[in-house]
C-alpha atoms as a PDB file:
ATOM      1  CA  UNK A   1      64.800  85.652  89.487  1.00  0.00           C
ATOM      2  CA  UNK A   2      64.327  89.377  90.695  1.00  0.00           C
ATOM      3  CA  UNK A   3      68.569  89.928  90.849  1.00  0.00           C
ATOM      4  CA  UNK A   4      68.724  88.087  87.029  1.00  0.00           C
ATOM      5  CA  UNK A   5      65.505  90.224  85.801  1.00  0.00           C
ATOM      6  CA  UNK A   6      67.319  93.250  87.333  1.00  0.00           C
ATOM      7  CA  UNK A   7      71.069  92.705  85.946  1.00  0.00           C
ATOM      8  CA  UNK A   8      69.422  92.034  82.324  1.00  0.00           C
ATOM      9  CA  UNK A   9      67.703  95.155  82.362  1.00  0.00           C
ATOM     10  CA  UNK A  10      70.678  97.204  83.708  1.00  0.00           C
ATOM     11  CA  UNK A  11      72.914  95.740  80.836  1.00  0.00           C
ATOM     12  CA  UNK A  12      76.073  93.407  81.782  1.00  0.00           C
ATOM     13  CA  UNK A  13      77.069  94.101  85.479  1.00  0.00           C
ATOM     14  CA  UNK A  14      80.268  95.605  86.587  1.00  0.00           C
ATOM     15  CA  UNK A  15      83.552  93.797  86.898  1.00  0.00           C
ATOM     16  CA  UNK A  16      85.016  96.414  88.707  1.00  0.00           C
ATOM     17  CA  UNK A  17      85.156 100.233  89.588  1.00  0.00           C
ATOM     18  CA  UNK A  18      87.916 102.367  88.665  1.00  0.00           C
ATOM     19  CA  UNK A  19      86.557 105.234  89.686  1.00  0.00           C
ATOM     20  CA  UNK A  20      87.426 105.220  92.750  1.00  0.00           C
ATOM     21  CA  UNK A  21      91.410 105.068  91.500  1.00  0.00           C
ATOM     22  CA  UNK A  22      93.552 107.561  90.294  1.00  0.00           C
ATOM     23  CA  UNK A  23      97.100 106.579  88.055  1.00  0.00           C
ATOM     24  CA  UNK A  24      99.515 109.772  86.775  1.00  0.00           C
ATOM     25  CA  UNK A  25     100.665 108.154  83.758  1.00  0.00           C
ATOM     26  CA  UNK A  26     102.850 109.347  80.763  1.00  0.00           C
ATOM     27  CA  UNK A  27     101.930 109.116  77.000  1.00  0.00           C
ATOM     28  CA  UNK A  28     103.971 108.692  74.408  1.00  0.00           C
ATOM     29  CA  UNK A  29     104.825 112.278  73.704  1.00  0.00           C
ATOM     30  CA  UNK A  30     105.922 112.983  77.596  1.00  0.00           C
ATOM     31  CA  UNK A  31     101.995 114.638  78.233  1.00  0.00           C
ATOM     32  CA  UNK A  32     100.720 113.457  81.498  1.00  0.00           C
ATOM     33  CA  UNK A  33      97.274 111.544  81.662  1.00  0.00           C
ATOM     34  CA  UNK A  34      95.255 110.862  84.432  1.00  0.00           C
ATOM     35  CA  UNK A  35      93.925 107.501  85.015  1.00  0.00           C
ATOM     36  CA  UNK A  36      90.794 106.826  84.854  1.00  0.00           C
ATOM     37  CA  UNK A  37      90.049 110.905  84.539  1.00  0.00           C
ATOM     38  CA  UNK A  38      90.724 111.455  81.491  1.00  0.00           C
ATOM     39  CA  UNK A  39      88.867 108.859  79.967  1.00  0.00           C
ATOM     40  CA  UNK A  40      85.542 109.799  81.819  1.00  0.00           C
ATOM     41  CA  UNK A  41      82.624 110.203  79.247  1.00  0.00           C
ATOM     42  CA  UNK A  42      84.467 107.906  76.310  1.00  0.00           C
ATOM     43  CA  UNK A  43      84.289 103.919  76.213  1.00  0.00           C
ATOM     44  CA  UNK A  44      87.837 103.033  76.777  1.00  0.00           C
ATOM     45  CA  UNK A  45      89.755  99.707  74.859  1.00  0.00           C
ATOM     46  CA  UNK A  46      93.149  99.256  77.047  1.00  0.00           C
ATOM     47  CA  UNK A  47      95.837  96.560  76.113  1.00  0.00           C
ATOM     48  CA  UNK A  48      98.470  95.776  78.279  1.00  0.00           C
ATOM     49  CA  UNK A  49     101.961  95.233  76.494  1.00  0.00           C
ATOM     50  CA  UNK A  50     105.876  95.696  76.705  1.00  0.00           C
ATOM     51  CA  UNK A  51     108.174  96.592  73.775  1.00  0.00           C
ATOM     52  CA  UNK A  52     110.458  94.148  73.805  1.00  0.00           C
ATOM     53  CA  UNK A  53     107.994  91.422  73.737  1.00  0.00           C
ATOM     54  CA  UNK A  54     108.812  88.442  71.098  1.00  0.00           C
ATOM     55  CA  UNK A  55     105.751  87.248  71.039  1.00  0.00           C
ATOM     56  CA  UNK A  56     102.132  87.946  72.038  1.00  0.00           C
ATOM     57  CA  UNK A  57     102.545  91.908  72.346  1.00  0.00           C
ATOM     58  CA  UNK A  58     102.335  92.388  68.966  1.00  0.00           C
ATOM     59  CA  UNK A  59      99.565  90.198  68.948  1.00  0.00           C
ATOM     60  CA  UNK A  60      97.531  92.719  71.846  1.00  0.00           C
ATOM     61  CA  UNK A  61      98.745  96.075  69.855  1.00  0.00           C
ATOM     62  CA  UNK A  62      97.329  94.570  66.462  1.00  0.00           C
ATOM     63  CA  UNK A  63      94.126  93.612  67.613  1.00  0.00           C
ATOM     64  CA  UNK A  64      93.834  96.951  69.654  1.00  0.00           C
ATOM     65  CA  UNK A  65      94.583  98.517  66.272  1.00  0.00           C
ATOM     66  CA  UNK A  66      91.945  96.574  64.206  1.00  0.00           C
ATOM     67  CA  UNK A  67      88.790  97.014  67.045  1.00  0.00           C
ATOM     68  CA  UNK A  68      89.430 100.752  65.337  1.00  0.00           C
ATOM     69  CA  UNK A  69      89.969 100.138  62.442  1.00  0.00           C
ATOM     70  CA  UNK A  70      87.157  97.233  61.928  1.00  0.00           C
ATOM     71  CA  UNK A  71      84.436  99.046  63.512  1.00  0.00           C
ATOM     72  CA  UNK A  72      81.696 101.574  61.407  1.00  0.00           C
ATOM     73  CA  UNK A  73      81.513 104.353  63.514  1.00  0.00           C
ATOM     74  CA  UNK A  74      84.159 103.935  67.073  1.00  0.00           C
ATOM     75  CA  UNK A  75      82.538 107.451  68.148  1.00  0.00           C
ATOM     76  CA  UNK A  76      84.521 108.741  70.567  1.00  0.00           C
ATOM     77  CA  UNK A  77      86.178 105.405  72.431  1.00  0.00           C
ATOM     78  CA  UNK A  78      89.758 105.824  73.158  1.00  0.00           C
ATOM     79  CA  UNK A  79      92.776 103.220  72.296  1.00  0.00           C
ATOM     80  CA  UNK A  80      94.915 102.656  75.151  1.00  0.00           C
ATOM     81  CA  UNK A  81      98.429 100.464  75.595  1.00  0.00           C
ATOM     82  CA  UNK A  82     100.247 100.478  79.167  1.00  0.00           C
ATOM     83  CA  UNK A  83     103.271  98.924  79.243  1.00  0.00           C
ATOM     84  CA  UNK A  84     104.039  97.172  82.613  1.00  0.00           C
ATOM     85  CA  UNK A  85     107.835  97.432  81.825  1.00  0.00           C
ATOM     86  CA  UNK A  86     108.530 101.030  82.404  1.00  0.00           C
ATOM     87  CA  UNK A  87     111.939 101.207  83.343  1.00  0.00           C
ATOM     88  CA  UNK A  88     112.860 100.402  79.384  1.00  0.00           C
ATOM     89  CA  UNK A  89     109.831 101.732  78.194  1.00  0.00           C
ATOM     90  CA  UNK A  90     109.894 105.026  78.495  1.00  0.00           C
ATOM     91  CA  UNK A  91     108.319 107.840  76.280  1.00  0.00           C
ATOM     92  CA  UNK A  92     110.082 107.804  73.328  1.00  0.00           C
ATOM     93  CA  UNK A  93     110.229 103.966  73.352  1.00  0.00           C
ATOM     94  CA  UNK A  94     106.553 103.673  73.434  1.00  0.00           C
ATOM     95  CA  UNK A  95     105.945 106.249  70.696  1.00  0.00           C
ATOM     96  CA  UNK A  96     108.726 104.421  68.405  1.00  0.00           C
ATOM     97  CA  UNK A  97     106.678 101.255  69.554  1.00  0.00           C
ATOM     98  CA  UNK A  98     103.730 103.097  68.257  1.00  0.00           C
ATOM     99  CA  UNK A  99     104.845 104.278  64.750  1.00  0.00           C
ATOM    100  CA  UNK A 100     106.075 100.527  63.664  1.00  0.00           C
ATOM    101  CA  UNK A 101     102.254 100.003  64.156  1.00  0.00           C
ATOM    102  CA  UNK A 102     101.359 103.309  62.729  1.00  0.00           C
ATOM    103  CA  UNK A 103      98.957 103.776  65.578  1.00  0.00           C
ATOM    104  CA  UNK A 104     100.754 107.209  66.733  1.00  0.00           C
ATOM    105  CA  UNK A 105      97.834 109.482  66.395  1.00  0.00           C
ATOM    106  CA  UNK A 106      94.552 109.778  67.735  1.00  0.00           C
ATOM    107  CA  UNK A 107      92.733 107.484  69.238  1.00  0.00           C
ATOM    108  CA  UNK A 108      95.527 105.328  70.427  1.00  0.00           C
ATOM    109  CA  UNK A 109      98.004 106.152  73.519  1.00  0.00           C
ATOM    110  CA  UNK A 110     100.747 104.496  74.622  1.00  0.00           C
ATOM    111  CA  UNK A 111     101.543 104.880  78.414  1.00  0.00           C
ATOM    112  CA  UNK A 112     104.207 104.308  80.991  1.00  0.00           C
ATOM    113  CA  UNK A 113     104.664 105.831  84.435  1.00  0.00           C
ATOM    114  CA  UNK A 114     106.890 105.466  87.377  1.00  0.00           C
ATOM    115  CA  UNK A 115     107.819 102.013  88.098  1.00  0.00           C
ATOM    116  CA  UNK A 116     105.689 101.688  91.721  1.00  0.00           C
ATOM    117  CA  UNK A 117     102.316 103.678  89.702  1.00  0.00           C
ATOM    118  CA  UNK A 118     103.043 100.832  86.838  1.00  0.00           C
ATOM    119  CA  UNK A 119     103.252  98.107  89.824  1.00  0.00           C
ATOM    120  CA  UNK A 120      99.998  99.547  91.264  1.00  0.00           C
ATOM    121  CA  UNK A 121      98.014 100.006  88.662  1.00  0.00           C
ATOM    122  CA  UNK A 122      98.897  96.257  87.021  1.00  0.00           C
ATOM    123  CA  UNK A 123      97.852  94.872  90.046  1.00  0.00           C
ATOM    124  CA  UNK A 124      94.516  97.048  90.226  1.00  0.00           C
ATOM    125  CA  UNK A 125      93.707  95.691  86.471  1.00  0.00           C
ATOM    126  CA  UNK A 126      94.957  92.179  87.657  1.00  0.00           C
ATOM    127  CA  UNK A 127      97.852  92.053  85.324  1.00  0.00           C
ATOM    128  CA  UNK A 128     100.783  89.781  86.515  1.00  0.00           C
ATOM    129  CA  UNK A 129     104.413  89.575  85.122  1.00  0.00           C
ATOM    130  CA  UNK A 130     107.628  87.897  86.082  1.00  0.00           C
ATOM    131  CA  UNK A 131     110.724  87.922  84.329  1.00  0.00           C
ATOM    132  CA  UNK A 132     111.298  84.693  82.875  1.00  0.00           C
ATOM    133  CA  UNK A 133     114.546  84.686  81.459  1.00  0.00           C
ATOM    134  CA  UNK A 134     117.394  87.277  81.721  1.00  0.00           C
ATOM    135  CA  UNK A 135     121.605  87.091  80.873  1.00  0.00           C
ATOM    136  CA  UNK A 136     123.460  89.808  79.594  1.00  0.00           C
ATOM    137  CA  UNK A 137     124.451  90.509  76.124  1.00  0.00           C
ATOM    138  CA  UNK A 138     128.489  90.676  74.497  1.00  0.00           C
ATOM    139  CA  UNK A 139     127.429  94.348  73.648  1.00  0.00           C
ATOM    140  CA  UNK A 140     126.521  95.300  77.562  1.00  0.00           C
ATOM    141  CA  UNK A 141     122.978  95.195  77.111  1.00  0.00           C
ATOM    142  CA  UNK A 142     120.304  92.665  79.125  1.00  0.00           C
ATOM    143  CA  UNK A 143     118.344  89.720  76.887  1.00  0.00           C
ATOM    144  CA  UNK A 144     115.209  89.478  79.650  1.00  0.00           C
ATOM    145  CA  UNK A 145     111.946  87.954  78.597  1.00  0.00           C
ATOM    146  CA  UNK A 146     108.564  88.417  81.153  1.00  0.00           C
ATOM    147  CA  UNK A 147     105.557  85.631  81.247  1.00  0.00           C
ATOM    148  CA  UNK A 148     102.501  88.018  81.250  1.00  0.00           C
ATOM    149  CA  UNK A 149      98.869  88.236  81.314  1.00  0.00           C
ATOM    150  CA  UNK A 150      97.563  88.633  78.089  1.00  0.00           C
ATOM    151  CA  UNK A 151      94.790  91.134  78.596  1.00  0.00           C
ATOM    152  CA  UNK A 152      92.958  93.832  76.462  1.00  0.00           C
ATOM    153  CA  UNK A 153      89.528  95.052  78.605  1.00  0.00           C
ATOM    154  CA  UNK A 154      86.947  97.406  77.843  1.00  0.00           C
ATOM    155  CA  UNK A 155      86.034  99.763  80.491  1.00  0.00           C
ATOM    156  CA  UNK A 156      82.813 102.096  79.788  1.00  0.00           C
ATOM    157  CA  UNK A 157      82.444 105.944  80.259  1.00  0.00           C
ATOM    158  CA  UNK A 158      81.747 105.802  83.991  1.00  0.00           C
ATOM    159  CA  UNK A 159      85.264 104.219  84.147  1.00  0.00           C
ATOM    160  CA  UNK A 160      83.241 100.418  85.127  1.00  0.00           C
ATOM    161  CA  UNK A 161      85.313  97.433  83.990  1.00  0.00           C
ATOM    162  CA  UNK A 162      82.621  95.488  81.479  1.00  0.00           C
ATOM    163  CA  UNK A 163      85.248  93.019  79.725  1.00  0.00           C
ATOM    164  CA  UNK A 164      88.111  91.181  80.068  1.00  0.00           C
ATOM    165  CA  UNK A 165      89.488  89.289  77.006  1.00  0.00           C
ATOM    166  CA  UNK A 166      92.379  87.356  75.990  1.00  0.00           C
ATOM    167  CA  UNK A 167      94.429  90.506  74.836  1.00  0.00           C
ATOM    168  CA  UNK A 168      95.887  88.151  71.523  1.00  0.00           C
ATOM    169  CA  UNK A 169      93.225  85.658  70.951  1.00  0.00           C
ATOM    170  CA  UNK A 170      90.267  86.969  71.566  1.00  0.00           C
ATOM    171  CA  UNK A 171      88.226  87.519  68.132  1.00  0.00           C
ATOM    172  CA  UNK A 172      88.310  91.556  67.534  1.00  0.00           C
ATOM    173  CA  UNK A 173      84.411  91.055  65.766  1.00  0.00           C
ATOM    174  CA  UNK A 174      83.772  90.228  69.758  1.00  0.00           C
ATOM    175  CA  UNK A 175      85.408  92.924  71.042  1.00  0.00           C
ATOM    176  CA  UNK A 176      83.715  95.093  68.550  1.00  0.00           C
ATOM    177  CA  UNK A 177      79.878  93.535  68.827  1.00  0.00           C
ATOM    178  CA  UNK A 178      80.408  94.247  72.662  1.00  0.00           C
ATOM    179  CA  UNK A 179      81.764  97.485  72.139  1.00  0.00           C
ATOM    180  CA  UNK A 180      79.291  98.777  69.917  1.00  0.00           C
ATOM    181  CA  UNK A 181      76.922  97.715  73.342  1.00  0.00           C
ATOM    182  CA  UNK A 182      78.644 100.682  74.906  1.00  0.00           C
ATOM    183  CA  UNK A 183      78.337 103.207  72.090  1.00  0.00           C
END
């Protein structure tokens, strides 16, 4: 009863830490970001995605894209996508990526990094991929398809892992009621 009085006082417990971490990631116009650094201090709403994605990515980037837009007042919460495929995604991928869902401006960023930082930080944020399907193309280039998580969480401003939703079907009013929680 003590531990349950305790946790309900102290708000929703922890899923995990990422303070202890540190990723040197890439945004979409080739400035370096600092994972979870530069997001200390701001409530933080992070979608995993890649680019090429025929399906559910879309899905993820919208519903990133309507938490902001939906909510009254986001204050000062940032808008994060990482891709886990950075070898095709690079910079100017993700910020092409980014203008088809006119979400190239402030709050939102769009990040890759070095394949083995990608590969270390998916795994820290429990984000598994595997390509699926792969054969190359008449015109030299690869058809590939990867089976994904489909994740969005939202991380607070001591960089503590609070939520972990189903990135495309999650309702965004939930995302929202528990975001406003943070603000």
């Amino acid at each position: 009863i003590a531990l349950t009085l305790l946790l309900s006082a102290c708000g929703s417990p922890a899923l995990d830490d990422y303070s202890d971490v540190s990723y040197e990631l890439t945004d979409q116009n080739g400035e370096t970001v600092i994972f979870p650094d530069d997001y200390q201090g701001s409530p933080l709403v992070m979608g995993f995605i890649y680019t090429n994605c025929p399906d559910i990515c879309s899905f993820i980037t919208a519903n990133v894209g309507k938490v902001y837009e939906e909510m009254d007042n986001p204050g000062d919460t940032k808008f994060v996508l990482v891709t886990f495929d950075p070898e095709r995604d690079t910079p100017d991928v993700l910020k092409s990526y980014a203008q088809a869902f006119d979400m190239d401006h402030e709050p939102f960023q769009f990040l890759t990094g070095d394949p083995e930082t990608i590969d270390d930080f998916m795994k820290r944020v429990s984000v598994r991929t595997q390509e699926s399907y792969s054969r190359d193309l008449d015109d030299g280039d690869r058809m590939y398809f990867l089976n994904h998580s489909d994740k969005i969480l939202l991380i607070n401003e001591n960089s503590e892992l609070i939520f972990d939703y189903g990135g495309s079907m999650t309702p965004v009013n939930i995302i929202i009621e528990d975001l406003q929680k943070l603000l």
